[in-house]
C-alpha atoms as a PDB file:
ATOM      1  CA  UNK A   1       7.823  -6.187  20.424  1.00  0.00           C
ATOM      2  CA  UNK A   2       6.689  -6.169  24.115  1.00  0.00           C
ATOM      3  CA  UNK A   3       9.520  -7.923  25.411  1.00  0.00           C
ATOM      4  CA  UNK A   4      12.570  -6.438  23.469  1.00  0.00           C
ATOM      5  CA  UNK A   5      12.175  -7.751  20.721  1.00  0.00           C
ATOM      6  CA  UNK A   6      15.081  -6.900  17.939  1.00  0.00           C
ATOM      7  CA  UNK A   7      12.301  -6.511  15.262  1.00  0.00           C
ATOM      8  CA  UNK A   8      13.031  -3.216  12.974  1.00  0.00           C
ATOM      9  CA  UNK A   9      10.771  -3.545  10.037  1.00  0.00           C
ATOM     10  CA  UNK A  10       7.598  -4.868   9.021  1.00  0.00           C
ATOM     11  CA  UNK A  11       6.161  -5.371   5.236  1.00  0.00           C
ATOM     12  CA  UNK A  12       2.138  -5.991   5.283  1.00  0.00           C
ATOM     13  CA  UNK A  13       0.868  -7.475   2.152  1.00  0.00           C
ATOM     14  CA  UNK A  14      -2.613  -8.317   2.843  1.00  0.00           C
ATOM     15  CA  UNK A  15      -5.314  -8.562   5.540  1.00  0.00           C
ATOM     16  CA  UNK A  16      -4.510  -4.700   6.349  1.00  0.00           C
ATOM     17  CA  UNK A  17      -2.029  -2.716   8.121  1.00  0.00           C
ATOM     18  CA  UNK A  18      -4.205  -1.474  10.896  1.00  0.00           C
ATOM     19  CA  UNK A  19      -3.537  -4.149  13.485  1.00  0.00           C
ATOM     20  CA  UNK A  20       0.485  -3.927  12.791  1.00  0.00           C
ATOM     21  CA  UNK A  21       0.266   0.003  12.709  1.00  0.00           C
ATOM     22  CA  UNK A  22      -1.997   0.316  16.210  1.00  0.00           C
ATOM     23  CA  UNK A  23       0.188  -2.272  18.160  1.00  0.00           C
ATOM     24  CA  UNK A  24       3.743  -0.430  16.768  1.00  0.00           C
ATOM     25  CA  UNK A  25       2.067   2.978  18.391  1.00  0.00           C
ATOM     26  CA  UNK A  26       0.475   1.539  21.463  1.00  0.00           C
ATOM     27  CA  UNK A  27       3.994   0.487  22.170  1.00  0.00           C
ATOM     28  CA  UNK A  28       5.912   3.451  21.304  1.00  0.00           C
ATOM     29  CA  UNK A  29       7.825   1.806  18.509  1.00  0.00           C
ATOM     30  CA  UNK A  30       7.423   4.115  15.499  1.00  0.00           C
ATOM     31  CA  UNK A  31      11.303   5.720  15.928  1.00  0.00           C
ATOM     32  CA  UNK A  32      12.405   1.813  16.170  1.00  0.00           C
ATOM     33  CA  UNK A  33      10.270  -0.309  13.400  1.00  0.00           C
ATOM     34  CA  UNK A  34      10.005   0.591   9.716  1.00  0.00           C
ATOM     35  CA  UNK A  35       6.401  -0.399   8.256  1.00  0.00           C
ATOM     36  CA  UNK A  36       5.811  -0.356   4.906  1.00  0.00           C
ATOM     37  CA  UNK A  37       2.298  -1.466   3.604  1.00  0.00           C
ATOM     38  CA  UNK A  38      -0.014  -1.726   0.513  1.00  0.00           C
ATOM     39  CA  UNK A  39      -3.183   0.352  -0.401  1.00  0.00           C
ATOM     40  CA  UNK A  40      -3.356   4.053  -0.017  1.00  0.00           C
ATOM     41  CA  UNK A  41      -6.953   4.488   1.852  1.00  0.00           C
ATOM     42  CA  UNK A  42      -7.608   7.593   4.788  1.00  0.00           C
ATOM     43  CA  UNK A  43      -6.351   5.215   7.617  1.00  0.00           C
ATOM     44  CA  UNK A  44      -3.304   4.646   5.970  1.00  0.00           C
ATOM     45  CA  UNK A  45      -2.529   8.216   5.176  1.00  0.00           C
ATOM     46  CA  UNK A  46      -3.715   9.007   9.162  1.00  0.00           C
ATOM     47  CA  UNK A  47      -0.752   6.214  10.198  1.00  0.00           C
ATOM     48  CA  UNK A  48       1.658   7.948   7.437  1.00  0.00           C
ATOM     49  CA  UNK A  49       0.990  11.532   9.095  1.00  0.00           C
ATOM     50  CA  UNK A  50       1.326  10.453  12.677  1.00  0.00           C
ATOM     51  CA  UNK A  51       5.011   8.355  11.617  1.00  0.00           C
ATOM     52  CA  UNK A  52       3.742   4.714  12.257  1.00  0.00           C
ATOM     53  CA  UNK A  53       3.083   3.614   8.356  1.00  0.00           C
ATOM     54  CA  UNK A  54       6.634   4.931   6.873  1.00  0.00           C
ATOM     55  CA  UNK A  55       5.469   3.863   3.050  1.00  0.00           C
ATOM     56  CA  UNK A  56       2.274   2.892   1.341  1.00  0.00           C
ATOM     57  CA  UNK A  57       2.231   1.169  -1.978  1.00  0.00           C
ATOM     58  CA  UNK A  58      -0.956   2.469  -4.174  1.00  0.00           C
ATOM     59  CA  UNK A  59      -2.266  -0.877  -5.666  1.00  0.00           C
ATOM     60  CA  UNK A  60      -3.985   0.995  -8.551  1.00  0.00           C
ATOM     61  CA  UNK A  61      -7.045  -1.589  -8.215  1.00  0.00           C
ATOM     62  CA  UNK A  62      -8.866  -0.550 -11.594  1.00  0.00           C
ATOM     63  CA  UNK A  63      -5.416  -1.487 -13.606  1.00  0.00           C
ATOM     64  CA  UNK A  64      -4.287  -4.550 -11.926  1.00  0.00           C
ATOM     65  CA  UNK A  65      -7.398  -5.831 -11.170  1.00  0.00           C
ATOM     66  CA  UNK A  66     -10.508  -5.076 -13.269  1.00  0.00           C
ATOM     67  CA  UNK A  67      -8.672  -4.293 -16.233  1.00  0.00           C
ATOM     68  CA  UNK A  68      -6.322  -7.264 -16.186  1.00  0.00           C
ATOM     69  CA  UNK A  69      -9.028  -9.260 -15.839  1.00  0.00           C
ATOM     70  CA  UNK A  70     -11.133  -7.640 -18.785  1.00  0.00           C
ATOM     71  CA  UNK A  71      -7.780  -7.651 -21.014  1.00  0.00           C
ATOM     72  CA  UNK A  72      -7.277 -11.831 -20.915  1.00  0.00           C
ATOM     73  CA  UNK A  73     -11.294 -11.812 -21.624  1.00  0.00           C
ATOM     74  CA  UNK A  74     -10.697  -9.272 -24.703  1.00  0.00           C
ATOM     75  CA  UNK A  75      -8.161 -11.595 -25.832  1.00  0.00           C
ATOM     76  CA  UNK A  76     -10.071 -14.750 -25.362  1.00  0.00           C
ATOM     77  CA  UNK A  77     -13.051 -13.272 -27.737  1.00  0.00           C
ATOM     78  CA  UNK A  78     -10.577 -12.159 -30.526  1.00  0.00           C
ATOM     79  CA  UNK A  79      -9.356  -9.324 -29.296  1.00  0.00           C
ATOM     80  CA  UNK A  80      -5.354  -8.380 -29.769  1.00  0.00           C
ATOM     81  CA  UNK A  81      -4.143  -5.713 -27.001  1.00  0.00           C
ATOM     82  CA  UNK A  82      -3.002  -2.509 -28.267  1.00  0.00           C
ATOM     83  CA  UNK A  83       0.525  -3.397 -26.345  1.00  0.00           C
ATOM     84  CA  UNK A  84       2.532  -6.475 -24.884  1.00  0.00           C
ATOM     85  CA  UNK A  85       2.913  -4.882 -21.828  1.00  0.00           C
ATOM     86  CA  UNK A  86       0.150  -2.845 -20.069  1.00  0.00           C
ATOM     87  CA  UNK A  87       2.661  -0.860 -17.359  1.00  0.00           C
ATOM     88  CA  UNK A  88       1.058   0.276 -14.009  1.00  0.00           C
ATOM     89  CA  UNK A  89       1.783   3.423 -12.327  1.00  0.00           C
ATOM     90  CA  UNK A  90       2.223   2.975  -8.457  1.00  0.00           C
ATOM     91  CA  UNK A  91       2.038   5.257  -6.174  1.00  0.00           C
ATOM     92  CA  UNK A  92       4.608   5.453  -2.859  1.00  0.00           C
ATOM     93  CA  UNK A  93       3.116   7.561  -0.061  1.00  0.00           C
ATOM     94  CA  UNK A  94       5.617   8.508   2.656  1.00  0.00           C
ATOM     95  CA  UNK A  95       5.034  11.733   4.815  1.00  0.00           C
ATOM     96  CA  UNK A  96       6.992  13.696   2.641  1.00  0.00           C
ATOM     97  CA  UNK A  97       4.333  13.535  -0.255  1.00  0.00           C
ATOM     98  CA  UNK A  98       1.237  12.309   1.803  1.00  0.00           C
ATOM     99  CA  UNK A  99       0.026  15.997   1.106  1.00  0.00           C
ATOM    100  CA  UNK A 100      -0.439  15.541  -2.450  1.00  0.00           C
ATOM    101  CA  UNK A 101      -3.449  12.763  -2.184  1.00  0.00           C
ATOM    102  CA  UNK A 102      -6.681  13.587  -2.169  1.00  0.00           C
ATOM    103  CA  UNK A 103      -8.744  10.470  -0.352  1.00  0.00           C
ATOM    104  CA  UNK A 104     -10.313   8.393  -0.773  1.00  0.00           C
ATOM    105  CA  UNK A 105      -8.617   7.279  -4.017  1.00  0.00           C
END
């Protein structure tokens, strides 16, 4: 990005969007890269606000983690889920509806 770079959009899946957010506004490159990230915490809503993080995925950790977890165990003991599939809501935060969250979730 320092050098003129023709990046335009970054997608951070894991190890947080901090570092990718901090360098794109240290450089002045929030009009020219798109970042779109995962997890919905204060610092990403602060990035969303200021126009570095343009989207933010809500992960929804109790469904797709505990609970997916606890439903394979339910079925291992005998237990038959109430449905096939066990749909997820996900939340996308952009600073259009950044407003409407209340952190942290």
């Amino acid at each position: 990005m320092q050098e003129g770079s023709s990046l335009s959009a970054l997608y951070i899946t894991a190890g947080g969007p901090f570092g990718a957010a901090k360098a794109i506004e240290e450089l002045g490159k929030s009009e020219n890269v798109t970042l779109v990230c995962f997890d919905l915490v204060s610092e990403t809503a602060e990035y969303i606000r200021k126009g570095v993080i343009d989207a933010s995925i809500g992960q929804n950790p109790y469904r797709q983690g505990y609970r997916s977890v606890m439903a394979v165990y339910e079925y291992l003991q005998g237990k038959k889920p109430e449905a096939e599939i066990e749909y997820v809501n996900l939340d996308i935060a952009m600073k259009e509806n950044i407003g409407s969250y209340s952190f942290p979730i």
